[in-house]
Protein backbone atom coordinates (compact mmCIF):
# COMPACT_ATOMS: atom_id res chain seq x y z
CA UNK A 1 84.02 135.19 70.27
CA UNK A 2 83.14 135.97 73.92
CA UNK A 3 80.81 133.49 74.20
CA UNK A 4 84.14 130.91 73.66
CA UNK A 5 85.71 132.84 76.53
CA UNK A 6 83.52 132.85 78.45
CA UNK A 7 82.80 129.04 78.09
CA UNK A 8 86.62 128.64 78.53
CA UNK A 9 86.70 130.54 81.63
CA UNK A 10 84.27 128.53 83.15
CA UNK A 11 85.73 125.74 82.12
CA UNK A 12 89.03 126.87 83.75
CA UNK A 13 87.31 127.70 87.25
CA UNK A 14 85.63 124.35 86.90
CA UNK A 15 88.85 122.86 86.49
CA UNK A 16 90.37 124.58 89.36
CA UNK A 17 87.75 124.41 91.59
CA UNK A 18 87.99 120.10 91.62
CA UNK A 19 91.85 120.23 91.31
CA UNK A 20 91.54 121.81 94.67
CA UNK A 21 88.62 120.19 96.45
CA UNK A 22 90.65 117.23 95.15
CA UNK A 23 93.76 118.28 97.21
CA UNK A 24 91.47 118.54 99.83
CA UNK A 25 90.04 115.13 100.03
CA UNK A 26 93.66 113.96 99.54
CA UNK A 27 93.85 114.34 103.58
CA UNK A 28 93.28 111.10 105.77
CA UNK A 29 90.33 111.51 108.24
CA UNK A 30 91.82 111.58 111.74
CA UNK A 31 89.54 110.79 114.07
CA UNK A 32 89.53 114.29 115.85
CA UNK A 33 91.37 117.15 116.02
CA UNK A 34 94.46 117.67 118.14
CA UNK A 35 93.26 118.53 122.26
CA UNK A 36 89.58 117.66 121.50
CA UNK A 37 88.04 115.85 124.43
CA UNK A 38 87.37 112.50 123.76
CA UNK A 39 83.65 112.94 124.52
CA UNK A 40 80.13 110.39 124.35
CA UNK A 41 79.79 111.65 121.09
CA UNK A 42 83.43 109.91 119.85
CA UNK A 43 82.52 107.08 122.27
CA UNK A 44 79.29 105.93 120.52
CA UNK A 45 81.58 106.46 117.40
CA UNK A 46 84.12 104.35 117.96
CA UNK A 47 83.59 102.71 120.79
CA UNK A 48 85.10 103.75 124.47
CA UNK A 49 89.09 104.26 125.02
CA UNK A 50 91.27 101.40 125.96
CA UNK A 51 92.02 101.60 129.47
CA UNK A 52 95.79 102.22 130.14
CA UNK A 53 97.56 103.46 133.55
CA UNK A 54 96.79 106.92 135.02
CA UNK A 55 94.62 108.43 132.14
CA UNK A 56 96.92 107.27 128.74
CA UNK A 57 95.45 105.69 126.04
CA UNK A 58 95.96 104.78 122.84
CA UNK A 59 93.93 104.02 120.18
CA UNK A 60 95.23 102.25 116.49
CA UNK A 61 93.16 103.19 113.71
CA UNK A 62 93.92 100.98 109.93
CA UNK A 63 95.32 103.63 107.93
CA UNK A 64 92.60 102.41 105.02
CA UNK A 65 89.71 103.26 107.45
CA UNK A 66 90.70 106.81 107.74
CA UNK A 67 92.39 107.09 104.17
CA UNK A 68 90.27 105.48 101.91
CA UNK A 69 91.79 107.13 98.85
CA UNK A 70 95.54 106.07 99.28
CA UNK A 71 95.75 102.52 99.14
CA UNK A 72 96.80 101.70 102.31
CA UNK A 73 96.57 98.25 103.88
CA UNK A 74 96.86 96.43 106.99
CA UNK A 75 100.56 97.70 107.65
CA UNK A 76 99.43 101.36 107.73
CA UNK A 77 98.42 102.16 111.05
CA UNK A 78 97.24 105.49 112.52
CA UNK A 79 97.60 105.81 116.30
CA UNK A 80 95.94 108.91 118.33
CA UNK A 81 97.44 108.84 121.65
CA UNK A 82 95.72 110.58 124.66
CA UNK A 83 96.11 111.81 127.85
CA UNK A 84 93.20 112.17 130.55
CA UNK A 85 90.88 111.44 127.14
CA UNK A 86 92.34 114.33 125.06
CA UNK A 87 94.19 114.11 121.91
CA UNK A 88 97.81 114.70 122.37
CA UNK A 89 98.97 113.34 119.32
CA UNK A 90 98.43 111.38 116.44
CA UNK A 91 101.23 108.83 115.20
CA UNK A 92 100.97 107.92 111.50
CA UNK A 93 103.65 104.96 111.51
CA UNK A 94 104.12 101.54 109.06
CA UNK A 95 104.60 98.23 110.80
CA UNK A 96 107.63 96.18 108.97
CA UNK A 97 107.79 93.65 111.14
CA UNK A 98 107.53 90.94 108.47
CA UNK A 99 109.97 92.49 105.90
CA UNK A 100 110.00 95.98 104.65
CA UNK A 101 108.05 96.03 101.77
CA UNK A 102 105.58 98.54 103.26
CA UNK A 103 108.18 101.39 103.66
CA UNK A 104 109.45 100.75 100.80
CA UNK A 105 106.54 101.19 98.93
CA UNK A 106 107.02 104.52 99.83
CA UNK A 107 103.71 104.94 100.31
CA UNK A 108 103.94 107.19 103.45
CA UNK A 109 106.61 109.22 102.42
CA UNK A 110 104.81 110.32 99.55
CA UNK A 111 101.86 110.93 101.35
CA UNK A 112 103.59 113.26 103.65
CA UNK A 113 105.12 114.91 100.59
CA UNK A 114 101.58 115.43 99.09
CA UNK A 115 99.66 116.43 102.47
CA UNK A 116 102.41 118.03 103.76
CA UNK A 117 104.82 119.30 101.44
CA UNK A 118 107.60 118.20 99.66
CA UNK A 119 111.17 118.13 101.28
CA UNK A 120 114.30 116.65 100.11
CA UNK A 121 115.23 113.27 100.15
CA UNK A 122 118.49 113.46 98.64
CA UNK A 123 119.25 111.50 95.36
CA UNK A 124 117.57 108.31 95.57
CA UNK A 125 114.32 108.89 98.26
CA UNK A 126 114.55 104.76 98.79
CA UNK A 127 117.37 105.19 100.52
CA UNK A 128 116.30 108.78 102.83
CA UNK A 129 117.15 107.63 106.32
CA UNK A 130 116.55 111.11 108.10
CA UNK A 131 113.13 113.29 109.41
CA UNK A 132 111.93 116.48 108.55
CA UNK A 133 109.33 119.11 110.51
CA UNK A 134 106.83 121.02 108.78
CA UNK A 135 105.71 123.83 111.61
CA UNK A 136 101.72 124.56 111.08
CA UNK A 137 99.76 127.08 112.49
CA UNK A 138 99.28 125.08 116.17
CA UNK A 139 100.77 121.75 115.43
CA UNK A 140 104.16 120.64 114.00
CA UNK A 141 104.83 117.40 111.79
CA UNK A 142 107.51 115.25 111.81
CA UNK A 143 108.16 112.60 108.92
CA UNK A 144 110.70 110.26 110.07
CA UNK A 145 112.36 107.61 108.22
CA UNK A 146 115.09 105.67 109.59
CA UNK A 147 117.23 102.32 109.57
CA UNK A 148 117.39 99.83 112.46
CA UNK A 149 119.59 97.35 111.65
CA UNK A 150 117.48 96.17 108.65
CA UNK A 151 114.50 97.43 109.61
CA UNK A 152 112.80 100.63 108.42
CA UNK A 153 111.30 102.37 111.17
CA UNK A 154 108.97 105.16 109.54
CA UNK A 155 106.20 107.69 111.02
CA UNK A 156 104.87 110.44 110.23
CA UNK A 157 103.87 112.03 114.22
CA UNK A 158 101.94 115.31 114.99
CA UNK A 159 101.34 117.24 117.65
CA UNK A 160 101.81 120.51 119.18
CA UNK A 161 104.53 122.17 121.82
CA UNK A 162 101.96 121.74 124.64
CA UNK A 163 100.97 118.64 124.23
CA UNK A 164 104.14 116.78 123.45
CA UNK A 165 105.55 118.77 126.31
CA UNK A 166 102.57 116.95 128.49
CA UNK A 167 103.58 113.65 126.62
CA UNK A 168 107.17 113.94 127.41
CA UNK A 169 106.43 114.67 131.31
CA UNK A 170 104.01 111.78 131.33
CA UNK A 171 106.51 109.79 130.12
CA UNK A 172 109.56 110.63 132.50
CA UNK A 173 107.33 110.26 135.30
CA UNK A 174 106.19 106.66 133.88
CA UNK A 175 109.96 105.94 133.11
CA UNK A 176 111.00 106.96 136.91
CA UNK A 177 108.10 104.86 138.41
CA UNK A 178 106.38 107.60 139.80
CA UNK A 179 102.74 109.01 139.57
CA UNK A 180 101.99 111.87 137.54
CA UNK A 181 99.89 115.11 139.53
CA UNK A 182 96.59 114.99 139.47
CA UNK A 183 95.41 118.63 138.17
């Protein structure tokens, strides 16, 4: 008799134990972590930024490359955004520029969901036209889904306060013509 439990407790924490390294794995691969340095090492890797004005770059990723597990494809595109080579943010967003199939799919909702945590959509998620924020320890995620005229527009963008802050300053100065400081 506790031979069979103990063979059934093993078999429990063996269970467990995958169900949870599963959930793990479950995660796409970014590229780097948030405010790493975009150093050599990432430049052997994958090759050297693209050059863009006054130290912003960007740099698309296919979604499948990074998330080989959740049946992404070419519509799927993960973009890491930096400024003066660090990662500022990373922008998880679905191109429907030929129709909307890959929204909805829902296919990045559902990934957020999983990854992320659930959050509610309302009665029929096909139809969610809204965003929600999941604050992390360091970083905060935004799922957005919305409706442009026909058009889903849907992301999934993360980043932290300091970073988007930097982002957002960048930005204005781009959007005013001026320079940003050198540091």
């Amino acid at each position: 008799m506790k031979f069979k439990k103990l063979i059934k407790s093993l078999l429990l924490t063996l269970l467990f134990s995958i169900f949870i390294y599963g959930s793990a794995e479950a995660k796409c691969n970014f590229i780097m972590d948030l405010g790493k340095k975009y150093t050599k090492f990432y430049e052997r890797k994958y090759g050297p930024l693209p050059e863009e004005m006054f130290d912003y770059a960007e740099y698309d990723f296919l979604a499948s490359d990074l998330c080989p597990n959740d049946n992404f494809d070419e519509n799927f595109i993960v973009r890491h955004i930096f400024l003066e080579k660090k990662l500022m943010a990373i922008q998880f967003y679905v191109d429907n520029s030929v129709d909307n199939s890959p929204t909805e799919s829902m296919k990045l909702m559902n990934y957020a969901k999983r990854v992320y945590g659930n959050f509610d959509t309302g009665g029929n998620p096909k139809y969610y036209n809204d965003f929600h924020i999941w604050e992390r320890v360091g970083k905060f995620i935004i799922y957005n889904r919305k409706l442009n005229k026909d058009v889903w527009q849907e992301e999934i963008f993360i980043s932290n306060d300091k970073n988007s802050e930097k982002l957002a300053e960048y930005n204005n100065l781009m959007e005013m013509g001026g320079l940003p400081e050198e540091n």
